[in-house]
C-alpha atoms as a PDB file:
ATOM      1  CA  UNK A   1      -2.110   1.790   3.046  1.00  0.00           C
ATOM      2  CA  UNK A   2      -2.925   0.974   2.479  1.00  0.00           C
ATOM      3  CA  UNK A   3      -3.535  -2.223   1.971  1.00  0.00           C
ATOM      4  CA  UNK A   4      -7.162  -1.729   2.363  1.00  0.00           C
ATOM      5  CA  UNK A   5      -8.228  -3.017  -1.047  1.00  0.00           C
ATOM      6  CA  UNK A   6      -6.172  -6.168  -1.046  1.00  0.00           C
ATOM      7  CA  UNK A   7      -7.580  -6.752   2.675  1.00  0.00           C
ATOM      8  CA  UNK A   8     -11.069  -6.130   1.661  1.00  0.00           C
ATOM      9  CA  UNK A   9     -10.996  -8.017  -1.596  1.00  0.00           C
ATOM     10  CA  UNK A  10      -9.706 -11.606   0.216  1.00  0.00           C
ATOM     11  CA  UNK A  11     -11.792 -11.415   3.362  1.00  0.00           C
ATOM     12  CA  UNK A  12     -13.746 -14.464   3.678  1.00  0.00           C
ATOM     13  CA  UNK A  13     -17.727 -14.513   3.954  1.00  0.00           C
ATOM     14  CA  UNK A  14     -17.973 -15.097   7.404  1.00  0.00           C
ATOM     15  CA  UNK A  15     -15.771 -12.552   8.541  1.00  0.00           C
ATOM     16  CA  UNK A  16     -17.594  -9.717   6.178  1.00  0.00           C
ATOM     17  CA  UNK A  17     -20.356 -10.687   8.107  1.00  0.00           C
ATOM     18  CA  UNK A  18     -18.141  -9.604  11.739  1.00  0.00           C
ATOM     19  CA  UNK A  19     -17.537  -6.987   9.724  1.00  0.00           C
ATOM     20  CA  UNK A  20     -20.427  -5.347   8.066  1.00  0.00           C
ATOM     21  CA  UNK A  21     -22.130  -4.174  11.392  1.00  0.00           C
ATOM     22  CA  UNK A  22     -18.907  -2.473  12.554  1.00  0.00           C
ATOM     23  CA  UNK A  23     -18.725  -0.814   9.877  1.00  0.00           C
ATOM     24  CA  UNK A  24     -21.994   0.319   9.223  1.00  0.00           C
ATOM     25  CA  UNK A  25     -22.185   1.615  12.571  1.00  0.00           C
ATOM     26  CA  UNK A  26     -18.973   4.521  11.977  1.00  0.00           C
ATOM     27  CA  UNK A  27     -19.991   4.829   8.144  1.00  0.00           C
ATOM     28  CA  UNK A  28     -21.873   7.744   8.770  1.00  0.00           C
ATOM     29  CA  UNK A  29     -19.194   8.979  11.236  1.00  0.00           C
ATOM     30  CA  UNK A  30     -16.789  10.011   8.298  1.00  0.00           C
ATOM     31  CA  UNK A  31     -19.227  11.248   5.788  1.00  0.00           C
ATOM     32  CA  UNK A  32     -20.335  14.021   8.245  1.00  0.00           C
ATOM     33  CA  UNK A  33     -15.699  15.229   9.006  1.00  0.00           C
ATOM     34  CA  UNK A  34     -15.787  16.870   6.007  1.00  0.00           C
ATOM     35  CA  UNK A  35     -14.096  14.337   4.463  1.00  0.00           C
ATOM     36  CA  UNK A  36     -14.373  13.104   0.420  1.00  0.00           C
ATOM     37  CA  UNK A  37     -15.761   9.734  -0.035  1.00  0.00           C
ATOM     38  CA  UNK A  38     -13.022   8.157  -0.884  1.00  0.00           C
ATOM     39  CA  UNK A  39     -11.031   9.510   1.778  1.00  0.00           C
ATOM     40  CA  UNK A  40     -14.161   8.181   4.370  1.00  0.00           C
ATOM     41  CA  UNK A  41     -14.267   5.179   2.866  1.00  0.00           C
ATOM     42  CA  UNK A  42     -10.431   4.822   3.589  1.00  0.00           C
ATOM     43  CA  UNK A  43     -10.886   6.048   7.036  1.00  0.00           C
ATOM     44  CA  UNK A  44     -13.728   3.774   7.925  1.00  0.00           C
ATOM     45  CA  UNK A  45     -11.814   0.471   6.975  1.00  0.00           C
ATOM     46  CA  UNK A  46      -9.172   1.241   9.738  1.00  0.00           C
ATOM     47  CA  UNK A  47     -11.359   2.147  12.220  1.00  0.00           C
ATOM     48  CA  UNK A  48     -13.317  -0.790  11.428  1.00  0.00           C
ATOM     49  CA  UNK A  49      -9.657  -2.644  11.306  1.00  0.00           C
ATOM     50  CA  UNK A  50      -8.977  -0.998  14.647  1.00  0.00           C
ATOM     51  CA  UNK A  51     -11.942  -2.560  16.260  1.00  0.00           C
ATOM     52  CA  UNK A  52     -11.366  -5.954  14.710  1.00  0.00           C
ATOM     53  CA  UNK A  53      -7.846  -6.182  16.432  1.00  0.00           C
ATOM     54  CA  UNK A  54      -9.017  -4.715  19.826  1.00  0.00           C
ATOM     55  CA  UNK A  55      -7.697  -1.324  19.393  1.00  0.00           C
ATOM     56  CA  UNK A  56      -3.876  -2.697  18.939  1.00  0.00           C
ATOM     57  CA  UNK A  57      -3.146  -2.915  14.951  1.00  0.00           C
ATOM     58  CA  UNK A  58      -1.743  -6.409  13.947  1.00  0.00           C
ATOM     59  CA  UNK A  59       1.224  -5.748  11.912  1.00  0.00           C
ATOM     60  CA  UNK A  60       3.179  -8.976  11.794  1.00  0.00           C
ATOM     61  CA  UNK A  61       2.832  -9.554   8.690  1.00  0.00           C
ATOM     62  CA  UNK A  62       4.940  -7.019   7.303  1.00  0.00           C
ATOM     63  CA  UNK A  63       7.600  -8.262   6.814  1.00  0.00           C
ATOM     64  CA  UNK A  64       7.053 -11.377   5.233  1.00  0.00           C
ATOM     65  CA  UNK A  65       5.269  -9.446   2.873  1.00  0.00           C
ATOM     66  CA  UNK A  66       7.708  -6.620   2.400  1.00  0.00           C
ATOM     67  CA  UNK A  67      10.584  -8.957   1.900  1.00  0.00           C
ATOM     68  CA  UNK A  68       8.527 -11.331  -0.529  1.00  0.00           C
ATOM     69  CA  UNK A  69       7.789  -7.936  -3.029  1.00  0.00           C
ATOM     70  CA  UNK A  70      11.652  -7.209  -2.961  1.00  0.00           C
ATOM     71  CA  UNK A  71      12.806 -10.771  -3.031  1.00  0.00           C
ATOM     72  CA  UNK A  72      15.374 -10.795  -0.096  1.00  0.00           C
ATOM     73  CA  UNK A  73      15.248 -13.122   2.448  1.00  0.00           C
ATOM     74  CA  UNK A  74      16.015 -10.655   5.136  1.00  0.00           C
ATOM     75  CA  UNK A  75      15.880  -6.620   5.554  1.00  0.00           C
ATOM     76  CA  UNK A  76      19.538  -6.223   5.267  1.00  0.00           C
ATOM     77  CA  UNK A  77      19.108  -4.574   2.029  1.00  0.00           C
ATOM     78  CA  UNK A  78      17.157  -1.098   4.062  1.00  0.00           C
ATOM     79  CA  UNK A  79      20.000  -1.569   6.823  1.00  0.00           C
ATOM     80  CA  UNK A  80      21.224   2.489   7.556  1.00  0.00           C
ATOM     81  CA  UNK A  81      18.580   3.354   4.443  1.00  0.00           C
ATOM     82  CA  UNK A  82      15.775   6.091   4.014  1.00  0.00           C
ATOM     83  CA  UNK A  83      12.726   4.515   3.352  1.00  0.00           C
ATOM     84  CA  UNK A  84       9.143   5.017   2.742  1.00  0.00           C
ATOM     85  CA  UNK A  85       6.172   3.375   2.147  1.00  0.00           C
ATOM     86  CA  UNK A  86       3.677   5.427  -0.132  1.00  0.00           C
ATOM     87  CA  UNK A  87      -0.224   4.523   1.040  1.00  0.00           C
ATOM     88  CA  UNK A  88       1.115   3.147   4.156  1.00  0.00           C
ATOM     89  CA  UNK A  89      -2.355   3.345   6.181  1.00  0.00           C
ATOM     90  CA  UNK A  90      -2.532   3.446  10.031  1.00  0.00           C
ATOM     91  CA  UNK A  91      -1.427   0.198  10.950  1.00  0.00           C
ATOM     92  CA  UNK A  92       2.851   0.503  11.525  1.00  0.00           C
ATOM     93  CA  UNK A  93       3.905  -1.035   8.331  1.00  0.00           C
ATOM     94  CA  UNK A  94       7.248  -0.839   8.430  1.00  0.00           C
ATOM     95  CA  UNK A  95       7.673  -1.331  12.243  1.00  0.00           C
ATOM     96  CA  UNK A  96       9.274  -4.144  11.590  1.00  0.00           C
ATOM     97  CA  UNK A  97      12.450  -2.210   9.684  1.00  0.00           C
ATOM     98  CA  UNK A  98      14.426  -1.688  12.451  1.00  0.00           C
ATOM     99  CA  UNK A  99      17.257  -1.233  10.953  1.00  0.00           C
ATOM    100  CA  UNK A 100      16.409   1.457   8.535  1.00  0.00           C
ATOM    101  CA  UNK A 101      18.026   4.837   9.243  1.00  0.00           C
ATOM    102  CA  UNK A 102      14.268   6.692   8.859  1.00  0.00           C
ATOM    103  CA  UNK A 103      10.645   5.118   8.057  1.00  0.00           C
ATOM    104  CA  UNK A 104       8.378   7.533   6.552  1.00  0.00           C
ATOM    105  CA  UNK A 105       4.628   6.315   6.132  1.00  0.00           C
ATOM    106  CA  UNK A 106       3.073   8.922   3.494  1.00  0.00           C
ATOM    107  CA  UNK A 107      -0.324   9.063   3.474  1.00  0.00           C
ATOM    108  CA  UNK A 108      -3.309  11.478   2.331  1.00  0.00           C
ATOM    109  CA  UNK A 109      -4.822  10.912   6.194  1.00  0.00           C
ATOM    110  CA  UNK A 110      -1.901  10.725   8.287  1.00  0.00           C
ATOM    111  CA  UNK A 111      -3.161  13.716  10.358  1.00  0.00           C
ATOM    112  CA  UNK A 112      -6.621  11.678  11.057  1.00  0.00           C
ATOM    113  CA  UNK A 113      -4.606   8.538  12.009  1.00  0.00           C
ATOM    114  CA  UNK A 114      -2.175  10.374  14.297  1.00  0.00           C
ATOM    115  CA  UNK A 115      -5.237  12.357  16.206  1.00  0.00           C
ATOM    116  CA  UNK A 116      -7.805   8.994  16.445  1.00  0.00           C
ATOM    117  CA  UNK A 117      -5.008   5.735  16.510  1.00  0.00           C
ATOM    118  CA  UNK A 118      -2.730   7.961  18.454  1.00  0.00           C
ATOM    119  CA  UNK A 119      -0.869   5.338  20.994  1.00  0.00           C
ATOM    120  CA  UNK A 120      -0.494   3.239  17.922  1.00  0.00           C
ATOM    121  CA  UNK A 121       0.981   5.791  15.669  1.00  0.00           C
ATOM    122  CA  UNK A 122       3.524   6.779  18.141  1.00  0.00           C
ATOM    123  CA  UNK A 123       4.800   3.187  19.027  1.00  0.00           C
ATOM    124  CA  UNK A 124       5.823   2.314  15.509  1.00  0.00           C
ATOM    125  CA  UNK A 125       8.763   3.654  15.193  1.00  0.00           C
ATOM    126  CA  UNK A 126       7.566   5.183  11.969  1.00  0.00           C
ATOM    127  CA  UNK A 127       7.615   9.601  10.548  1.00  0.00           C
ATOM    128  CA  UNK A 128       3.809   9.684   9.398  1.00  0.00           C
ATOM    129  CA  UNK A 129       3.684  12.028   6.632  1.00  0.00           C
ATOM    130  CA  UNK A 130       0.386  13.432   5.442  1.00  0.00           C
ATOM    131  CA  UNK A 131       0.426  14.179   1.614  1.00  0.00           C
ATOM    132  CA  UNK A 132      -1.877  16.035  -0.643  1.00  0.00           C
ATOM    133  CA  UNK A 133      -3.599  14.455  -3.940  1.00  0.00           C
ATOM    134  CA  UNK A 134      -0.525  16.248  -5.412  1.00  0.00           C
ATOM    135  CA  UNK A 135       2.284  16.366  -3.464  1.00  0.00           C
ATOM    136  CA  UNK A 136       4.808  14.606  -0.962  1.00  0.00           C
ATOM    137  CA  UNK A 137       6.575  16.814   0.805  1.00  0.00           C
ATOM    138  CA  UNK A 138       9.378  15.611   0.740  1.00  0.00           C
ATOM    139  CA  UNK A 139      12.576  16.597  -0.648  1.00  0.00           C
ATOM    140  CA  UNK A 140      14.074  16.043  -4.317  1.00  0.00           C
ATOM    141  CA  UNK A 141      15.898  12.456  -4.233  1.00  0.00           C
ATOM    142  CA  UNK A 142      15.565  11.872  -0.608  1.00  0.00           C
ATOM    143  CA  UNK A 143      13.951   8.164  -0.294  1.00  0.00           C
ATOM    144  CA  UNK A 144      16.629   5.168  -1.009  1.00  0.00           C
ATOM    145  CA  UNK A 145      13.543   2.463  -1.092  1.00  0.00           C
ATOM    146  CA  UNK A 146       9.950   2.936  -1.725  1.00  0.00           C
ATOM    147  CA  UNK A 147       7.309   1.036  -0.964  1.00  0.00           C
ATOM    148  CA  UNK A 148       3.672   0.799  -2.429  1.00  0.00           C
ATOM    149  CA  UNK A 149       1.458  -1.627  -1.208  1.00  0.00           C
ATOM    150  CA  UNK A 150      -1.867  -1.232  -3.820  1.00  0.00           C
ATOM    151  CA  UNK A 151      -2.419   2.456  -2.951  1.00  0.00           C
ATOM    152  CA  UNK A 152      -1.495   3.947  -5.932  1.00  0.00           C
ATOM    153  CA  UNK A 153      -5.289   2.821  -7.514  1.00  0.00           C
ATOM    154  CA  UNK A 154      -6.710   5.194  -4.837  1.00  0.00           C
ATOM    155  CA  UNK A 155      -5.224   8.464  -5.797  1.00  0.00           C
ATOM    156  CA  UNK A 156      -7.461  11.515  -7.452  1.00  0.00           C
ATOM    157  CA  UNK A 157      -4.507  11.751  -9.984  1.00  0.00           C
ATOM    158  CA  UNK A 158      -2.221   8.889 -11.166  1.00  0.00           C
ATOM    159  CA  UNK A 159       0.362  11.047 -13.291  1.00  0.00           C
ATOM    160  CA  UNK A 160       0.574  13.648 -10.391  1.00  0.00           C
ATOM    161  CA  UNK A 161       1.320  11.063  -7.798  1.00  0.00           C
ATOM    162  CA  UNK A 162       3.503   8.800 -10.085  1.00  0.00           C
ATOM    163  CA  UNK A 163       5.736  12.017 -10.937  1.00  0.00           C
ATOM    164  CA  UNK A 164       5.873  12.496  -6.834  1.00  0.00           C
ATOM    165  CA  UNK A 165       7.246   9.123  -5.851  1.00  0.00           C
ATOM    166  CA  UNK A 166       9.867   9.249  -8.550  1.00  0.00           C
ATOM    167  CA  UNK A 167      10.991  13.051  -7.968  1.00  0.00           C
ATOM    168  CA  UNK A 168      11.425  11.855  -4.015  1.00  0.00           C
ATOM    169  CA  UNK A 169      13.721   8.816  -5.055  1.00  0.00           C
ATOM    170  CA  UNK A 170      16.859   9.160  -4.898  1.00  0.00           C
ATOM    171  CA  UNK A 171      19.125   8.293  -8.010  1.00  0.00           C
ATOM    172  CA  UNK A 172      20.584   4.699  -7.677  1.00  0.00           C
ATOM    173  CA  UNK A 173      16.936   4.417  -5.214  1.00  0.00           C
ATOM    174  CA  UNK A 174      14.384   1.305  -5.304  1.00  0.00           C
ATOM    175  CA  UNK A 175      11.032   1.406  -6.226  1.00  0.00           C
ATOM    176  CA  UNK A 176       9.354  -1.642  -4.684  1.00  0.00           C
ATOM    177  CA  UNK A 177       5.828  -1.877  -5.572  1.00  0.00           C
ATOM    178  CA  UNK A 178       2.414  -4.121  -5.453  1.00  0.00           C
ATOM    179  CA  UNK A 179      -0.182  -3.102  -7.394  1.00  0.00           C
ATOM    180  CA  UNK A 180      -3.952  -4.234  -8.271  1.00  0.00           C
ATOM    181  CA  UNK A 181      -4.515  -4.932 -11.992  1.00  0.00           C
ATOM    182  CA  UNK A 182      -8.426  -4.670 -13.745  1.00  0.00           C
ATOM    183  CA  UNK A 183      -9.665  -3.480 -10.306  1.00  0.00           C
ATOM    184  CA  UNK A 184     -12.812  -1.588 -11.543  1.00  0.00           C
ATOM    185  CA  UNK A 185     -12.306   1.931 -10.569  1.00  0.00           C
ATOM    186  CA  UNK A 186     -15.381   3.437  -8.248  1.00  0.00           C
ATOM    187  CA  UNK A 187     -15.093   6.687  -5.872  1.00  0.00           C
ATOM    188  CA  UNK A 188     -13.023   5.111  -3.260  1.00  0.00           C
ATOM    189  CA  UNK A 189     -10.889   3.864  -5.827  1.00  0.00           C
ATOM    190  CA  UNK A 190     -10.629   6.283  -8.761  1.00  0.00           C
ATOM    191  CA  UNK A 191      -7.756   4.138 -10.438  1.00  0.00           C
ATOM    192  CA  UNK A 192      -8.333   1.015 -12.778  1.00  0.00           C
ATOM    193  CA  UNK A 193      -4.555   0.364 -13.542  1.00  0.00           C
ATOM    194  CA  UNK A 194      -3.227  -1.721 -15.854  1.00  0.00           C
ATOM    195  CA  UNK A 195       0.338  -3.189 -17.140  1.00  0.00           C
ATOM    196  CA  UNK A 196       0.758  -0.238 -19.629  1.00  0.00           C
ATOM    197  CA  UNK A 197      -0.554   2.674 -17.188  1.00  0.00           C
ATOM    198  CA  UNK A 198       1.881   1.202 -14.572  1.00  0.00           C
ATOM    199  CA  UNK A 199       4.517   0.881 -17.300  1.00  0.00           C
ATOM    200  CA  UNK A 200       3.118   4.688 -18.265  1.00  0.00           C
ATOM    201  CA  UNK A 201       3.460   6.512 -15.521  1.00  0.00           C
ATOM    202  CA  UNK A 202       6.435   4.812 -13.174  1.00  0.00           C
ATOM    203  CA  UNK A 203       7.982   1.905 -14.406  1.00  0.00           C
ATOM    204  CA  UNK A 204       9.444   3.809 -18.127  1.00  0.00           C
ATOM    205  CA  UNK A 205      11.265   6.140 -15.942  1.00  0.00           C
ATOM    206  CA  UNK A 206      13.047   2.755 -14.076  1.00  0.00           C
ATOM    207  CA  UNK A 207      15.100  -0.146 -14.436  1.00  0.00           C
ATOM    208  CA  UNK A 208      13.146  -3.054 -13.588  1.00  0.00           C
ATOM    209  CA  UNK A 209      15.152  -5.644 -11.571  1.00  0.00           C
ATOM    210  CA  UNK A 210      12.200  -7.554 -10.939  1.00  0.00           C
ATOM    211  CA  UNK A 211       8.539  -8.278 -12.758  1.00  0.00           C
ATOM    212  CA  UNK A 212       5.984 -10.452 -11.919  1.00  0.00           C
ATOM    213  CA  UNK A 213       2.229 -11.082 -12.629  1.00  0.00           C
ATOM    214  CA  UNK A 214      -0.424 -13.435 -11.256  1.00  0.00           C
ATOM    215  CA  UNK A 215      -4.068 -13.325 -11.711  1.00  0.00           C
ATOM    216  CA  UNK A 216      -6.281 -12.755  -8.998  1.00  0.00           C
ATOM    217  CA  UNK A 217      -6.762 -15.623  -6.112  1.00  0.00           C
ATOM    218  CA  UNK A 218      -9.906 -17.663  -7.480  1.00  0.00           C
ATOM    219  CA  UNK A 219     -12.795 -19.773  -5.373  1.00  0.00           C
ATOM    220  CA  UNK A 220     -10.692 -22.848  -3.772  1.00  0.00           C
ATOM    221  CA  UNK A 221      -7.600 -21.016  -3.012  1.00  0.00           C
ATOM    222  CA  UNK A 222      -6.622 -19.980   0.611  1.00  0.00           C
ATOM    223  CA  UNK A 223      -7.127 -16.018   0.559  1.00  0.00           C
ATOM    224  CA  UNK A 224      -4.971 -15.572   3.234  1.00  0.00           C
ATOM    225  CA  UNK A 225      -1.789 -16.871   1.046  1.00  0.00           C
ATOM    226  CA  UNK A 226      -2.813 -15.086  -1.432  1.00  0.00           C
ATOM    227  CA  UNK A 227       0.161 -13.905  -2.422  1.00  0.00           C
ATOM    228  CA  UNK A 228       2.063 -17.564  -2.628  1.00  0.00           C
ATOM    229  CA  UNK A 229       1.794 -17.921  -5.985  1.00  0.00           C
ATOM    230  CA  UNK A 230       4.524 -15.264  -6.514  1.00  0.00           C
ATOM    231  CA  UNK A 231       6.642 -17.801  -5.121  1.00  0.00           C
ATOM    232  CA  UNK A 232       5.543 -20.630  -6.966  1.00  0.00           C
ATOM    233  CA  UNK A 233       5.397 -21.290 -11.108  1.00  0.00           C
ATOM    234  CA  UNK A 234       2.009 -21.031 -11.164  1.00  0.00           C
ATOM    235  CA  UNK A 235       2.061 -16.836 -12.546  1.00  0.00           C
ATOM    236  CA  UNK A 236      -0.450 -16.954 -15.157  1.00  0.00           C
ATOM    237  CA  UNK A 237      -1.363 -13.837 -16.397  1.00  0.00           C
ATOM    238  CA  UNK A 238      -3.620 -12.390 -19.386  1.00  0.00           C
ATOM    239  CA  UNK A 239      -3.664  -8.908 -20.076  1.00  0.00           C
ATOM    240  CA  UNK A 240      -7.400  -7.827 -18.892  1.00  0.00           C
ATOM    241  CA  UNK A 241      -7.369 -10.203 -15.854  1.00  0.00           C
ATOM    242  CA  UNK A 242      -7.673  -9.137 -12.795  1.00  0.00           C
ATOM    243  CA  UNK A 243      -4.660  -9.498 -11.265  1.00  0.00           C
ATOM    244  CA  UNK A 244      -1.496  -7.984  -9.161  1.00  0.00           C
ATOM    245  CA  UNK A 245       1.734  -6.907 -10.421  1.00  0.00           C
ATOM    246  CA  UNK A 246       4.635  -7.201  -8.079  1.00  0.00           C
ATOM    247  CA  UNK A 247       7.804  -5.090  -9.138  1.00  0.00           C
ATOM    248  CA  UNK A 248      10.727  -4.006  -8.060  1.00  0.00           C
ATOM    249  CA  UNK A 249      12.829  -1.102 -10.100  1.00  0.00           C
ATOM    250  CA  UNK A 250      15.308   1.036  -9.317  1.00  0.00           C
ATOM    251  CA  UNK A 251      16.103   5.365 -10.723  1.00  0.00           C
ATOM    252  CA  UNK A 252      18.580   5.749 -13.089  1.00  0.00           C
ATOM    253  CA  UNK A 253      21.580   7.520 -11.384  1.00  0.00           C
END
């Protein structure tokens, strides 16, 4: 990702309504590929995505994001690095890291991206890596940075995956994470995470360079900047909130 939650959860009213036909229309497309729900429901927001940007995938915005989670001002920090970006969706989310040695997008439907967003896939400049539920396939301490933009609520099994994405970071490597907070869990989304689940299952094994928390965007504030309050003093955050969690962390060598 995937991003998919984040997207869907600050789209304003009158573009759900663009929206809701498109999708509708390829819902039952999915349901019928042997596919699980979740993984349709996944599926169906990028092709729905894919239609929306005229069968190019935006992906501008990247970077700005990217850099914002890790605090750096520029991507000389990946320069000649491995680095991956765990729920990384179909859209080329780390084209922009050019200077990277490899980019590795690891997702659960990489093989379905690669096969229907195929000219896409191939012009990013990106490895697409399809996991399991359970496993990256990956190598022992082979990522130097990895990314997580709020995928990890949409995995079957949060320990499983959590113990994956450390055991393929190298020692001395970055975790660099955003994650939903209080997002009810449902069948597309299996994971309500909180602060101590996070702090549970990924962050204990890390040292955290960097922690922040913000409630969710409310009515009145631009949902397209939703993330600018990470960069302003305006963090409030109660535990039970819905909220995200921006971190950075990095594996004990």
């Amino acid at each position: 990702m995937s991003i998919g939650s984040a997207l869907k959860t600050v789209t304003p009213a009158p573009v759900k309504r663009v929206l809701r036909p498109i999708r509708n229309r390829i819902a039952s497309k999915s349901l019928h590929e042997g596919l699980s729900e979740k993984d349709a429901s996944q599926l169906n927001f990028w092709r729905s995505r894919f239609e929306i940007d005229s069968g190019v995938f935006e992906n501008s915005h990247y970077e700005r994001l990217m850099l914002a989670m890790a605090e750096e001002s520029t991507p000389n920090f990946i320069k000649g690095k491995i680095i991956a970006d765990f729920g990384c969706g179909p859209r080329g989310s780390m084209a922009w890291a050019s200077s990277a040695l490899v980019r590795i997008g690891i997702d659960v439907l990489a093989d379905r991206y690669a096969d229907e967003f195929t000219d896409n896939i191939t012009s990013h400049g990106m490895i697409y890596l399809k996991c399991t539920e359970n496993i990256i396939p990956l190598p022992s301490g082979f990522v130097d940075v990895m990314f997580t933009m709020n995928a990890v609520r949409y995995v079957e099994s949060l320990p499983a995956m959590c113990s994956e994405i450390l055991r393929v970071l190298k020692p001395g490597g970055e975790l660099i994470g955003s994650f939903d907070l209080e997002m009810h869990a449902s069948s597309g989304q299996p994971q309500q995470l909180n602060e101590k689940l996070v702090a549970k299952y990924l962050l204990n094994n890390l040292e955290i360079k960097s922690y922040r928390t913000r409630e969710m965007w409310t009515e009145g504030e631009n949902p397209y900047n939703e993330y600018a309050y990470f960069k302003e003093n305006n963090r409030s955050y109660r535990p039970g909130q819905k909220g995200y969690l921006w971190v950075r962390a990095k594996k004990p060598n």
